[in-house]
Protein backbone atom coordinates (compact mmCIF):
# COMPACT_ATOMS: atom_id res chain seq x y z
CA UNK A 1 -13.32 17.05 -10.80
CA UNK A 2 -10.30 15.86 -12.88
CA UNK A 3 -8.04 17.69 -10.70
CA UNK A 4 -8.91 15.81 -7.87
CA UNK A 5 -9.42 12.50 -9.69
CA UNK A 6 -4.86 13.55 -10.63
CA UNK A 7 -4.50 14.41 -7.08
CA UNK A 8 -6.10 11.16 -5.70
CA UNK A 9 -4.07 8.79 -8.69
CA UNK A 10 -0.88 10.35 -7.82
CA UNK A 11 -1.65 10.23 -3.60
CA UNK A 12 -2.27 6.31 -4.57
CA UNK A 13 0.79 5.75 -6.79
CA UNK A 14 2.78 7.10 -3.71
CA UNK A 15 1.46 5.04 -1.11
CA UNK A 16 2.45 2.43 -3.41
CA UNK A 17 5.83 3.04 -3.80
CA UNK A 18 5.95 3.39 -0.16
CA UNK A 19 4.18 0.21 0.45
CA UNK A 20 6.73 -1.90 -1.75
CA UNK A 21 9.15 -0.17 -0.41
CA UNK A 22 8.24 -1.15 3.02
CA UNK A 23 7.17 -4.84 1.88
CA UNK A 24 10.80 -5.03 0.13
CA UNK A 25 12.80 -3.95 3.10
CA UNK A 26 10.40 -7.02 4.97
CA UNK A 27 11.67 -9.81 2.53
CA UNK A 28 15.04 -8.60 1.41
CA UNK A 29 16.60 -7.52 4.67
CA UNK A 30 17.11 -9.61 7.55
CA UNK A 31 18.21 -8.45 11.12
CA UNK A 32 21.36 -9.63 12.81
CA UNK A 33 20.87 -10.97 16.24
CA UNK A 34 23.57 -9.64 18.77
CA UNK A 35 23.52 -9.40 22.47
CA UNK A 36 22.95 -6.38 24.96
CA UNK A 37 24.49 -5.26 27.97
CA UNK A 38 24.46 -2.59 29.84
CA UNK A 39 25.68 -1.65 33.08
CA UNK A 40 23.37 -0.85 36.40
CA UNK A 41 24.79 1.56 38.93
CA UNK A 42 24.86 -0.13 42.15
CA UNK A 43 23.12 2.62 43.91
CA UNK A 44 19.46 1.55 42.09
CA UNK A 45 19.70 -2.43 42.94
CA UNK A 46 19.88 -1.18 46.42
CA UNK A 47 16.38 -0.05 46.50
């Protein structure tokens, strides 16, 4: 039983560090708009 008690503590203590990992990239990073364009061949607007 303490074995899995470890195993479950350190499969916790992961998704933790994962989870403010992925909570940290939310606040401290922000996205730079830019604009798309891409070509169309003229053979598919003919359809």
């Amino acid at each position: 039983m303490p074995s899995l008690i470890r195993f479950l503590l350190v499969i916790g203590v992961l998704a933790g560090i994962v989870f403010a990992g992925m909570i940290a990239l939310v606040t401290f990073v922000e996205p730079q708009p830019r604009e798309m364009s891409q070509s169309i061949p003229p053979a598919r607007l003919n359809k």
